[in-house]
Protein backbone atom coordinates (compact mmCIF):
# COMPACT_ATOMS: atom_id res chain seq x y z
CA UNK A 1 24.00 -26.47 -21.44
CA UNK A 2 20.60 -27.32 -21.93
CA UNK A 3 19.67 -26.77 -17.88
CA UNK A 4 21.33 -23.48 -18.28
CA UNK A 5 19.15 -22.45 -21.27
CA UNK A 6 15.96 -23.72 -19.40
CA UNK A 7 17.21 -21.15 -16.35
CA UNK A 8 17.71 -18.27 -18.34
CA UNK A 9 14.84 -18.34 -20.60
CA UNK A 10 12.58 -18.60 -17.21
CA UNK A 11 14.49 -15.86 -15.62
CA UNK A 12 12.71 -12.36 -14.85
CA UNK A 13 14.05 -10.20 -18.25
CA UNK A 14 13.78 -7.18 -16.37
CA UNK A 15 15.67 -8.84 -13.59
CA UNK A 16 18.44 -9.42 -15.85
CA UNK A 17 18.30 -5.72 -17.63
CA UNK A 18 18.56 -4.27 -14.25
CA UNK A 19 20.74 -6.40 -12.86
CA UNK A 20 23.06 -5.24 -16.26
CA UNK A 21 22.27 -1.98 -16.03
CA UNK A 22 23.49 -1.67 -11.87
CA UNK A 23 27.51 -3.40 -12.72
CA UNK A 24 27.64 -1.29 -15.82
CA UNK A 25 26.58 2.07 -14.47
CA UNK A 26 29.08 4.26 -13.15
CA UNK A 27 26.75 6.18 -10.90
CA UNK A 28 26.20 2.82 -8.40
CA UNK A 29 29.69 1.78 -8.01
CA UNK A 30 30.82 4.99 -7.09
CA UNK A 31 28.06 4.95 -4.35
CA UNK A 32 29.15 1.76 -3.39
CA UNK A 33 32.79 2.35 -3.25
CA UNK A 34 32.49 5.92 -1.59
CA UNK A 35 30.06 4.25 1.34
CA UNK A 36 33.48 1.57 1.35
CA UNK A 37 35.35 4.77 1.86
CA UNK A 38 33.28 6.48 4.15
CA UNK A 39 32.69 3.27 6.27
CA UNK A 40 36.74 2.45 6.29
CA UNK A 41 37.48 5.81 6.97
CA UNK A 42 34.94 6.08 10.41
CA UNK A 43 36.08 2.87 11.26
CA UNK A 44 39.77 3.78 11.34
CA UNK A 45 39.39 6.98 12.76
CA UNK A 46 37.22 5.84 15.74
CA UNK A 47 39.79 2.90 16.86
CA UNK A 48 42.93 5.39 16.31
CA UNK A 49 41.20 8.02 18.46
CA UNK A 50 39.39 5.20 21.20
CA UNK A 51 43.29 3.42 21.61
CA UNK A 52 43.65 4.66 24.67
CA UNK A 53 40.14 5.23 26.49
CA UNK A 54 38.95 2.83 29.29
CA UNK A 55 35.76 2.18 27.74
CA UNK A 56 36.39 -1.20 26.06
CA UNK A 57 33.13 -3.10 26.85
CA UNK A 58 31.20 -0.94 24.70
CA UNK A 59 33.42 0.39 21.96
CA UNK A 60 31.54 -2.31 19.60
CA UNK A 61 28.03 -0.78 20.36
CA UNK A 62 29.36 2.81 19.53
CA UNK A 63 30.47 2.25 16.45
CA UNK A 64 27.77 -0.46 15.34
CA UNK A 65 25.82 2.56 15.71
CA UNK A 66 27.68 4.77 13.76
CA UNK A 67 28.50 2.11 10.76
CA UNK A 68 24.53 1.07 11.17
CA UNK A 69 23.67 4.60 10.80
CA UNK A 70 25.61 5.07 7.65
CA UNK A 71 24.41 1.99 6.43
CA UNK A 72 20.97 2.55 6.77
CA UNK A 73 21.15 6.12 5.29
CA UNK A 74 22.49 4.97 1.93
CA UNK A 75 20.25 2.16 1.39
CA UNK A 76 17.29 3.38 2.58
CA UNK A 77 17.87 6.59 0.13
CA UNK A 78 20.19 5.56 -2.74
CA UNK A 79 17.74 1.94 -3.40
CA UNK A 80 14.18 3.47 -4.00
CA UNK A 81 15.71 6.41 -5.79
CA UNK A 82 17.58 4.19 -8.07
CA UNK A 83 15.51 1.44 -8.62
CA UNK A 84 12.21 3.68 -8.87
CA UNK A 85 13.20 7.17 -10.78
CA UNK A 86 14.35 4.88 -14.37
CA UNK A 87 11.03 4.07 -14.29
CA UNK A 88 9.15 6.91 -13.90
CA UNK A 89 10.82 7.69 -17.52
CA UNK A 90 9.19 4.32 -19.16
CA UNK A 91 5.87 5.59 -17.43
CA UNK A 92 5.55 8.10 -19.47
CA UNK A 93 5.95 9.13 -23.09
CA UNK A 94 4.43 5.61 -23.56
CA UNK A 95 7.48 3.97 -22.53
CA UNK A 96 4.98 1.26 -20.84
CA UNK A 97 3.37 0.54 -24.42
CA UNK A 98 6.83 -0.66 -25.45
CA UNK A 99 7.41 -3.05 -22.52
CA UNK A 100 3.75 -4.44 -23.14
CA UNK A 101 4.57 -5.08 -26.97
CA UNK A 102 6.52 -7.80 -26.05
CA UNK A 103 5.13 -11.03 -23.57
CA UNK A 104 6.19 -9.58 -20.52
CA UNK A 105 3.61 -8.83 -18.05
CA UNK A 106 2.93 -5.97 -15.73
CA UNK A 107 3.71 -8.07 -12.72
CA UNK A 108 6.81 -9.31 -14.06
CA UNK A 109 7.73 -5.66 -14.27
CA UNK A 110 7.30 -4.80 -10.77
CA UNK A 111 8.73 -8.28 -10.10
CA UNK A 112 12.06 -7.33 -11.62
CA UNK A 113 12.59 -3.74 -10.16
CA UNK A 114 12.09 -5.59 -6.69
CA UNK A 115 14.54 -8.09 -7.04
CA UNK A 116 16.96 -5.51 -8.45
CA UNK A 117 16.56 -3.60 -5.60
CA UNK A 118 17.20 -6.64 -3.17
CA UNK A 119 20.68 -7.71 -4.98
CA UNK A 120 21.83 -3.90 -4.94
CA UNK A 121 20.78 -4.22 -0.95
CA UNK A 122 22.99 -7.14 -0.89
CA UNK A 123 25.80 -5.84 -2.49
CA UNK A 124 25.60 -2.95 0.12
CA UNK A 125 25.06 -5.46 2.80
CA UNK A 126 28.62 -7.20 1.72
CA UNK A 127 30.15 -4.51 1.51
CA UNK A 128 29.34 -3.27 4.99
CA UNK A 129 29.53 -6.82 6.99
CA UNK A 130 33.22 -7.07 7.85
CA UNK A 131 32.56 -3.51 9.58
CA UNK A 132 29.61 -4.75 11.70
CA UNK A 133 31.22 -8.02 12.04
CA UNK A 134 34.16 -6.38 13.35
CA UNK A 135 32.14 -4.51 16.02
CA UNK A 136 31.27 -7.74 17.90
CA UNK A 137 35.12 -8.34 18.64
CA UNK A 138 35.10 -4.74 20.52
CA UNK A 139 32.64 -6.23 22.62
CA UNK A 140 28.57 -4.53 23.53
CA UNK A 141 27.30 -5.80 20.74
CA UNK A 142 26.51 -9.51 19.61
CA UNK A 143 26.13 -11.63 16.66
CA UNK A 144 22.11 -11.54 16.83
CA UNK A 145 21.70 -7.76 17.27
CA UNK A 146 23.66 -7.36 14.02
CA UNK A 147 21.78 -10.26 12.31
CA UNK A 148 18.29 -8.97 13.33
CA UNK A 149 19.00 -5.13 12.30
CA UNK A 150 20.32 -6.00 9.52
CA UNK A 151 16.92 -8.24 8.46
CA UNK A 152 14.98 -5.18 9.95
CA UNK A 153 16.97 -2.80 7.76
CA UNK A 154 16.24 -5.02 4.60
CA UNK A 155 12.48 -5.21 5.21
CA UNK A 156 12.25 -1.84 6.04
CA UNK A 157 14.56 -1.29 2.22
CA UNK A 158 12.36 -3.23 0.38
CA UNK A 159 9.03 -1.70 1.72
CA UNK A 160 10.08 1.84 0.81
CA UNK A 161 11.30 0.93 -2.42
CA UNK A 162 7.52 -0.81 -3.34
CA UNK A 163 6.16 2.73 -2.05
CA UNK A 164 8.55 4.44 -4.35
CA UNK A 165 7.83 2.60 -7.12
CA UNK A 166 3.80 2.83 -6.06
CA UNK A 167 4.79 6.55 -6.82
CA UNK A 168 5.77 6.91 -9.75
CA UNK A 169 3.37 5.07 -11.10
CA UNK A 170 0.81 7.00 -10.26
CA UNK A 171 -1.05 8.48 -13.25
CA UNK A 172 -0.24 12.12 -12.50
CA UNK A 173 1.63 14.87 -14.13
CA UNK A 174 5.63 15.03 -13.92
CA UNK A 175 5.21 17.84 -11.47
CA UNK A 176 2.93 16.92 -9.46
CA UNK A 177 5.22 13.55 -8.84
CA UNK A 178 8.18 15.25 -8.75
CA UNK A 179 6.43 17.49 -5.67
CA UNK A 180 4.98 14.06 -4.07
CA UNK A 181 8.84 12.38 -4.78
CA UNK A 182 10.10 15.29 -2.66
CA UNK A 183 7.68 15.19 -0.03
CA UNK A 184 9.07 11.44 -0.05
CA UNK A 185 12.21 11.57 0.37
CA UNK A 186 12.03 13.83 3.21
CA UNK A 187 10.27 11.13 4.76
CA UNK A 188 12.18 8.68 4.04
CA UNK A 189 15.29 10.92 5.70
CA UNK A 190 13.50 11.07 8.74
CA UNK A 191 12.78 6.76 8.65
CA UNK A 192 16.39 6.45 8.05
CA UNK A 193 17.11 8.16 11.26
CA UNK A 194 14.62 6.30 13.28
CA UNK A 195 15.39 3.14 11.93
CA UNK A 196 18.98 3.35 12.89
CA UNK A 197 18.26 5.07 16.47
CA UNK A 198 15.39 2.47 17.25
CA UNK A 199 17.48 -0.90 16.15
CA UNK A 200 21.17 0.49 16.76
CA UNK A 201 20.99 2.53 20.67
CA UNK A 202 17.44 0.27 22.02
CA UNK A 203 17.72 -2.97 23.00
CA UNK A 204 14.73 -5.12 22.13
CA UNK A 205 13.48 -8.73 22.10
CA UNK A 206 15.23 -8.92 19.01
CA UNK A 207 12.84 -12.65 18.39
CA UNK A 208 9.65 -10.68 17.98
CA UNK A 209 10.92 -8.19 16.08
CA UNK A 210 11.95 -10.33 13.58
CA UNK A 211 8.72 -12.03 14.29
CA UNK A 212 6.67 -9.07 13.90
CA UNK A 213 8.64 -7.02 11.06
CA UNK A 214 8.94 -10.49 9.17
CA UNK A 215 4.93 -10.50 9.22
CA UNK A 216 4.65 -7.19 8.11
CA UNK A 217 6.94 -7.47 5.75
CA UNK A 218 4.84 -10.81 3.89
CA UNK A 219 1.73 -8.71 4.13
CA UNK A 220 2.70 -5.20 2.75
CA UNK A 221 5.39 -6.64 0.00
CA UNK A 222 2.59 -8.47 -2.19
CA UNK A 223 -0.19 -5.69 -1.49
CA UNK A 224 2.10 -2.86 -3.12
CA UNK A 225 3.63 -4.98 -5.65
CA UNK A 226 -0.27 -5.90 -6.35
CA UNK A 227 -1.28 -1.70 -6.21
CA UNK A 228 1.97 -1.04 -8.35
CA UNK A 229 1.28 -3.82 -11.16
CA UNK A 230 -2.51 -2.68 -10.96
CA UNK A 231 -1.81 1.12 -11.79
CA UNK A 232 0.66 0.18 -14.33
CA UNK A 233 -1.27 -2.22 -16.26
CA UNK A 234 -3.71 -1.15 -19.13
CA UNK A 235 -6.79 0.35 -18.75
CA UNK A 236 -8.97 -2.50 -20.63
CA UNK A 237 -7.49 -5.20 -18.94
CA UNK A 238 -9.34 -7.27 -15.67
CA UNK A 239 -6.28 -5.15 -13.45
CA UNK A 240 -8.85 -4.86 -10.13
CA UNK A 241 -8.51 -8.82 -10.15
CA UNK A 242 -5.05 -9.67 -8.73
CA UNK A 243 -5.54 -6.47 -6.52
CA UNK A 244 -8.54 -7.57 -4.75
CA UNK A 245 -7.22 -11.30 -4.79
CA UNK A 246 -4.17 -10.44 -3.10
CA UNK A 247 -5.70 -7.93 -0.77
CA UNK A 248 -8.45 -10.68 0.32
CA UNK A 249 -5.66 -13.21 1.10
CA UNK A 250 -3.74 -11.00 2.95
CA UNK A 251 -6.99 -9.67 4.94
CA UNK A 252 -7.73 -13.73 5.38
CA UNK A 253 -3.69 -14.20 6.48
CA UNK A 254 -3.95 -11.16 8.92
CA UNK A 255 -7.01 -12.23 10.77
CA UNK A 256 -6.00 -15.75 11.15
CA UNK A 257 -2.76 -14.36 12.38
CA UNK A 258 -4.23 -11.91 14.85
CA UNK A 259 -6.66 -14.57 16.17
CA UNK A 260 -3.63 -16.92 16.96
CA UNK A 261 -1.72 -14.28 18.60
CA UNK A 262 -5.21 -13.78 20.71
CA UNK A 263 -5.02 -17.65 21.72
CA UNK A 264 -1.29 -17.58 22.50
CA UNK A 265 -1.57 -14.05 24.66
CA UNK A 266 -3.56 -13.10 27.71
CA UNK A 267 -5.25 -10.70 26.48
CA UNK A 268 -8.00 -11.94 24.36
CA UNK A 269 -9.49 -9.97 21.50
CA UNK A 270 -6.68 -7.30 21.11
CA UNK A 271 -4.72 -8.04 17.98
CA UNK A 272 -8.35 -9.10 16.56
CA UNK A 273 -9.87 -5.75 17.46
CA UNK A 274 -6.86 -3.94 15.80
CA UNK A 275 -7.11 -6.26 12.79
CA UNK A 276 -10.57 -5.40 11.73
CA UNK A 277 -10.06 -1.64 12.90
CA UNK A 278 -7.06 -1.15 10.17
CA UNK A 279 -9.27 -3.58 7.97
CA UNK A 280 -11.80 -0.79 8.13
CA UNK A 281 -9.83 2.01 7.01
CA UNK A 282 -8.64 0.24 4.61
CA UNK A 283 -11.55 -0.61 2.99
CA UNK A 284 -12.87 3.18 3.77
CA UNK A 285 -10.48 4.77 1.81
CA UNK A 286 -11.18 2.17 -1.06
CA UNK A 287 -14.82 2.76 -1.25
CA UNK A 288 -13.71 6.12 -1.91
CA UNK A 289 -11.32 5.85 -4.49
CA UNK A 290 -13.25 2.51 -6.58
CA UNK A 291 -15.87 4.89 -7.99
CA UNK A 292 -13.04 5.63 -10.59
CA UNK A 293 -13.06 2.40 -11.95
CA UNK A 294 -14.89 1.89 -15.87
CA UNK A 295 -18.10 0.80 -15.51
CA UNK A 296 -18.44 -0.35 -19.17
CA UNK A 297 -16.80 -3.81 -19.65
CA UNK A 298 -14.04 -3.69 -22.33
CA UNK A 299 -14.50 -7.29 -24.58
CA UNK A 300 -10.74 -8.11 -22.89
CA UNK A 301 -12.15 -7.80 -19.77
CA UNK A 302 -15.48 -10.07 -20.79
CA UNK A 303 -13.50 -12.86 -22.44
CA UNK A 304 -12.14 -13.47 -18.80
CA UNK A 305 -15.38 -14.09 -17.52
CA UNK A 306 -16.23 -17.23 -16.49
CA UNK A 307 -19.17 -19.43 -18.31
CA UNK A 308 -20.76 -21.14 -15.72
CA UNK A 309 -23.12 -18.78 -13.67
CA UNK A 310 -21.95 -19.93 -10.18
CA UNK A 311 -18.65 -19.43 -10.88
CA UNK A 312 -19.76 -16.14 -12.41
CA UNK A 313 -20.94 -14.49 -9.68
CA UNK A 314 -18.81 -16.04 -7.53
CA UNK A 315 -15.85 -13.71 -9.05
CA UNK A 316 -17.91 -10.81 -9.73
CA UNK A 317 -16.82 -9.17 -6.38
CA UNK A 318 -13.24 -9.30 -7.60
CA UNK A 319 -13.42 -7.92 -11.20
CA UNK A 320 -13.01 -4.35 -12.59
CA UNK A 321 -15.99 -2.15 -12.10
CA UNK A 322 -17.50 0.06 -9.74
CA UNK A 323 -20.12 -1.88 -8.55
CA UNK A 324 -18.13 -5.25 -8.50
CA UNK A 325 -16.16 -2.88 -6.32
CA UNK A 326 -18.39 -1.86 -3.67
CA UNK A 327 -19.77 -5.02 -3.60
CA UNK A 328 -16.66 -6.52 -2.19
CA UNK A 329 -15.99 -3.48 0.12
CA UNK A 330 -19.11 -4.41 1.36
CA UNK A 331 -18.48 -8.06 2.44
CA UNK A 332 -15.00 -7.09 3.71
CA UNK A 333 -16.15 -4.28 5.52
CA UNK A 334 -19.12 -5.83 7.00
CA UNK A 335 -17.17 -9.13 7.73
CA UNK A 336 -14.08 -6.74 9.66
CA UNK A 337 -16.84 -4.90 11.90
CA UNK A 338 -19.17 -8.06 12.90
CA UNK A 339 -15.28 -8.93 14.12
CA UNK A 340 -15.24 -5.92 16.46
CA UNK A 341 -17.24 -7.06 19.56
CA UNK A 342 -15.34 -5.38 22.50
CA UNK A 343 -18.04 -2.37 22.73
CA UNK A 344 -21.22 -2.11 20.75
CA UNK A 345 -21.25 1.61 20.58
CA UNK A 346 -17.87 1.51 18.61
CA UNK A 347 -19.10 -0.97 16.44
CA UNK A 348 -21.78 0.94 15.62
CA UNK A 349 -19.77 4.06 14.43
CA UNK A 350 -17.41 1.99 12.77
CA UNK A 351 -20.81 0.45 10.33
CA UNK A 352 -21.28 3.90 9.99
CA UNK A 353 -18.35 4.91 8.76
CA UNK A 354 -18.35 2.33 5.92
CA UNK A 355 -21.77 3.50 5.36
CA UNK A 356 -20.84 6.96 4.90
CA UNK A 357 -18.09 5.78 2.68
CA UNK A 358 -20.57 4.53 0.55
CA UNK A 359 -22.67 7.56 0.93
CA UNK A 360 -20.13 9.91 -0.11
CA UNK A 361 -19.01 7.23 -3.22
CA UNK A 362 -22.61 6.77 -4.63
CA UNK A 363 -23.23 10.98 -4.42
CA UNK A 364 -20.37 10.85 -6.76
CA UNK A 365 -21.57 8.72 -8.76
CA UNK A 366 -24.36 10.43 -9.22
CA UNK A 367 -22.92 14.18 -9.44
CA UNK A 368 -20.47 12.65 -11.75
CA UNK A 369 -23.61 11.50 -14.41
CA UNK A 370 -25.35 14.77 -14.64
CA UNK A 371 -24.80 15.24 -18.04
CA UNK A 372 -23.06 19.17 -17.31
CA UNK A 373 -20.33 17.95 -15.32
CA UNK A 374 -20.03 14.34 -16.90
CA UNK A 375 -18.69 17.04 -20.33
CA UNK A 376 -15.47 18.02 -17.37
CA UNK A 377 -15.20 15.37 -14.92
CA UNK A 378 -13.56 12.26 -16.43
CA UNK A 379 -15.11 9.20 -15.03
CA UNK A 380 -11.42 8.14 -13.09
CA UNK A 381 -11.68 10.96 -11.42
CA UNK A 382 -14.80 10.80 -9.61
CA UNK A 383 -13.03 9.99 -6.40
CA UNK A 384 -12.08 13.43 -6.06
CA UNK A 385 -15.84 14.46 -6.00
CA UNK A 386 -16.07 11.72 -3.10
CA UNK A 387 -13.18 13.50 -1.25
CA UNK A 388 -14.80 17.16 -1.60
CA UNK A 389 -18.17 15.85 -0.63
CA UNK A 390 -16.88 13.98 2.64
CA UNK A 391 -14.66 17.14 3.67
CA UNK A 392 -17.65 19.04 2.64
CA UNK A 393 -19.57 16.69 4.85
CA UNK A 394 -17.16 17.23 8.00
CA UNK A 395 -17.33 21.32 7.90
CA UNK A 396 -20.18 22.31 6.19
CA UNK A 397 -22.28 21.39 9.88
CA UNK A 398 -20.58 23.06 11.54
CA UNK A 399 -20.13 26.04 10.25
CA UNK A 400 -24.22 25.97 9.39
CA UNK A 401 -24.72 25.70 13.24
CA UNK A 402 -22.10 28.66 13.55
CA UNK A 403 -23.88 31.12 11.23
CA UNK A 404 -27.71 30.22 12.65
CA UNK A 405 -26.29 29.48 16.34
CA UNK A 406 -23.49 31.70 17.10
CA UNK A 407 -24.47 31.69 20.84
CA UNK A 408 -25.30 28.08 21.42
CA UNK A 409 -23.56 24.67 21.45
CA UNK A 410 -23.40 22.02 18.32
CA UNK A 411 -27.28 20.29 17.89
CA UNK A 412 -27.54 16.50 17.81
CA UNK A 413 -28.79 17.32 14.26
CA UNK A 414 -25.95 19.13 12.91
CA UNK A 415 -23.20 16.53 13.78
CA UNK A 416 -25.06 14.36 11.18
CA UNK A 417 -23.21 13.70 7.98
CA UNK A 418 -19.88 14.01 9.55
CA UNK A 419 -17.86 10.98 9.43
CA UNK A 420 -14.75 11.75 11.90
CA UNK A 421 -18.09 12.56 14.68
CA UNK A 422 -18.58 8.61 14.61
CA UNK A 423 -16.82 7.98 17.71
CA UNK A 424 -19.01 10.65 19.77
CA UNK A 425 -19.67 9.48 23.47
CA UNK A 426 -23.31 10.37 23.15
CA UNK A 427 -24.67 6.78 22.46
CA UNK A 428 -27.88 8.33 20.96
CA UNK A 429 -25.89 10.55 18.12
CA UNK A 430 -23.88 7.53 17.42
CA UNK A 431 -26.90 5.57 16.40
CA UNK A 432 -28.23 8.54 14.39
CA UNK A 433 -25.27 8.38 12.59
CA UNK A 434 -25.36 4.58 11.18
CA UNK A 435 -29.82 5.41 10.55
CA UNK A 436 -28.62 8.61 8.46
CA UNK A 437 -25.96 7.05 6.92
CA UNK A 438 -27.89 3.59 6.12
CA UNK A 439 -30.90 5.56 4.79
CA UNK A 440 -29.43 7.63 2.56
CA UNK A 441 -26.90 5.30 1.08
CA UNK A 442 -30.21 3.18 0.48
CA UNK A 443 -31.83 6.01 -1.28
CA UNK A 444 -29.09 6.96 -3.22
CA UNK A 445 -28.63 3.38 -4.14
CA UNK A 446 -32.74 3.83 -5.42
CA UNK A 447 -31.29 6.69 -7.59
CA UNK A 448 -28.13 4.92 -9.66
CA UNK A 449 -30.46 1.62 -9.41
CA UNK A 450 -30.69 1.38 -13.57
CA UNK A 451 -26.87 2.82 -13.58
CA UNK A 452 -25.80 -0.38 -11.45
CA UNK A 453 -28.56 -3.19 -12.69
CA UNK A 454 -26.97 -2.31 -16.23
CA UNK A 455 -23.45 -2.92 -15.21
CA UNK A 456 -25.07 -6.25 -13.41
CA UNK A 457 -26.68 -7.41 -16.72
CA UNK A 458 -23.97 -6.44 -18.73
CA UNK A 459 -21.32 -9.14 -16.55
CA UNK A 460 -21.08 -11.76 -18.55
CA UNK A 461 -18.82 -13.51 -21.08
CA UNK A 462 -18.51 -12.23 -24.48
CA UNK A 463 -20.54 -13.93 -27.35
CA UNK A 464 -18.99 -14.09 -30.78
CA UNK A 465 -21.13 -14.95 -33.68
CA UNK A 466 -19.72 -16.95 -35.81
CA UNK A 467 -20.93 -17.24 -39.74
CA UNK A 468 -21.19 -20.43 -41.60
CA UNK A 469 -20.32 -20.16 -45.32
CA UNK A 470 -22.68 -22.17 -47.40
């Protein structure tokens, strides 16, 4: 009794509630017994009407197809929509301030709806196995195809699910996520149809599938769970800290990975080139979007700080702030370029495109403090001045060179400030680019320097005086 206690008061409460919530609610058994209809139905149907054909080496493969297809349909629709569209109800009307009354944390949250959603996958999945298992006795299909689409069809589950929940978390108006939950869900339709054409009418090396879907699966899994318990958790809390952490361990995991897969392949320097070219616009679009972060410490956030100065600075890079922000976007960013050494010329457009990243985020920054917009623009949303002034950045050149040059062809001059000209074949503009974008992040860097040296200064642990009654 007492082992029993110990389990269940160490068991994910939201876990449980869900887990309640799924064999009590009507809606989710009668999706899982009209799939058991549906399924029994197509099953019956095709062997009544296929009796009599000649085809009976691959009668299994045509209806694994057909039971996969259904299969992947409801799961890959029904599980983010149920697991994810509750919660966008506790998101708002400060349903969140309730949950955080109480001891549980924001990552125990997120932690919850995900195992949820994998026990309502495998109550699908056991519903659905004596149909696939049956296929492999009609023969064209074998135990290890069903095995490895079924793993690839539970990976696949779970990642959509984290990006559904990613959604709704999202601090935006009801309609605005009801329009992006749309837009979803039409995507997901269309993944549910590849998924089942790719896994159920190919045949693969179903071994590095597994392989590489299992890999994907370990590296996207913690980074959304990571985004999604960082945009859900409160504003004065140290919330950038188990983001970056788990986005630096995954970078480290990934580049370790792609340099072993280099060793153990031919071709050298391929997955190592693609790791640090994803790496880069990665960190791209986060030097757009960390601008948004407060730059004045809350006293939650300083009590975390660590005492001893090396240690200090050692996780300044990784705490919330702007400029603790950029700072790691710079080491990442510089370390996933230095790793791209198959042509010099692209490495140089790639440095300046995390320049001009940085460019575009400091000009925020500094549009953002003049003290006429800083009465309109709240300070979380100076990534969208970032986004205008790098789209600005793209067409405004051009269309300068159109109205003074209607005649002649696109200057050298006029492609600077654009970042999607970084890959240009003229090794000359190239270099321009990474000078312009250098210099001018530099000098805007001279502008905000008493913005960022205060937030420097100010990064330290929080001193309480204490009084001593006489």
């Amino acid at each position: 009794m007492k082992m029993m206690d110990w389990i269940l008061d160490r068991t994910n409460p939201i876990m449980l509630r869900e887990s309640r919530e799924l064999v009590r609610s009507r809606f989710a058994v009668g999706i899982m017994m009209t799939f058991l209809l549906v399924i029994l139905l197509v099953s019956s149907i095709f062997v009544i009407v296929t009796a009599n054909t000649n085809k009976g080496f691959s009668l299994g493969k045509t209806l694994f197809q057909i039971c996969f297809s259904l299969l992947a349909y409801t799961t890959i629709l029904f599980i983010p929509a149920y697991t994810a569209f509750p919660f966008l109800k506790q998101t708002r009307k400060n349903g969140l301030d309730l949950l955080f009354m109480s001891t549980i944390k924001p990552r125990s949250i997120i932690l919850g709806k995900m195992i949820s959603a994998f026990w309502m996958l495998v109550l699908l999945f056991s519903v659905s196995m004596p149909f696939l298992f049956f296929t492999t006795f009609l023969r064209g299909v074998g135990l290890s195809e069903v095995f490895t689409s079924l793993f690839v069809l539970m990976i696949t589950v779970l990642l959509v699910t984290m990006g559904c929940l990613i959604l709704v978390c999202l601090p935006t108006s009801l309609v605005f996520t009801s329009l992006l939950a749309l837009g979803y869900f039409l995507f997901l339709f269309m993944i549910s149809g590849v998924i089942s054409s790719l896994l159920a009418f190919s045949r693969f090396d179903f071994g590095h599938v597994m392989l590489g879907v299992g890999l994907g699966g370990l590296l996207f899994l913690p980074i959304g769970g990571a985004l999604a318990t960082y945009l859900i958790s409160p504003a004065v809390s140290n919330r950038a800290f188990p983001l970056r952490l788990t986005l630096t361990i995954c970078w480290v995991i990934s580049g370790i990975v792609a340099a072993i897969a280099d060793v153990m392949t031919t071709k050298l320097g391929d997955f190592i080139i693609l790791w640090a070219v994803w790496s880069l616009f990665f960190i791209i679009f986060t030097v757009l979007f960390c601008n948004s972060e407060p730059s004045v410490l809350t006293p939650r956030v300083q009590r975390s700080i660590p005492k001893r100065v090396f240690f200090r600075w050692l996780v300044f890079p990784f705490f919330t702030g702007p400029v603790s922000a950029w700072v790691w976007c710079l080491i990442v960013g510089i370390i996933s370029a230095t790793f791209f050494t198959v042509d010099s010329d692209i490495q140089k457009g790639l440095f300046a495109a995390l320049f001009y990243a940085f460019l575009y985020s400091l000009m925020a920054v500094t549009i953002r403090r003049i003290p006429f917009f800083r009465r309109f623009i709240r300070e979380k949303y100076t990534w969208f001045i970032a986004f205008f002034l790098l789209i600005l950045g793209a067409l405004l050149p051009f269309i300068m060179d159109f109205i003074l040059y209607p005649d002649e062809d696109l200057e050298a001059l006029w492609h600077l400030g654009n970042i999607f000209d970084i890959m240009n074949d003229d090794q000359a503009i190239v270099t321009d680019h990474l000078l312009f974008s250098i210099i001018l992040s530099g000098l805007f860097v001279l502008i905000n320097v008493g913005w960022i040296f205060r937030q420097i200064a100010a990064f330290r642990p929080l001193v309480t005086s204490t009084k001593v009654e006489e």
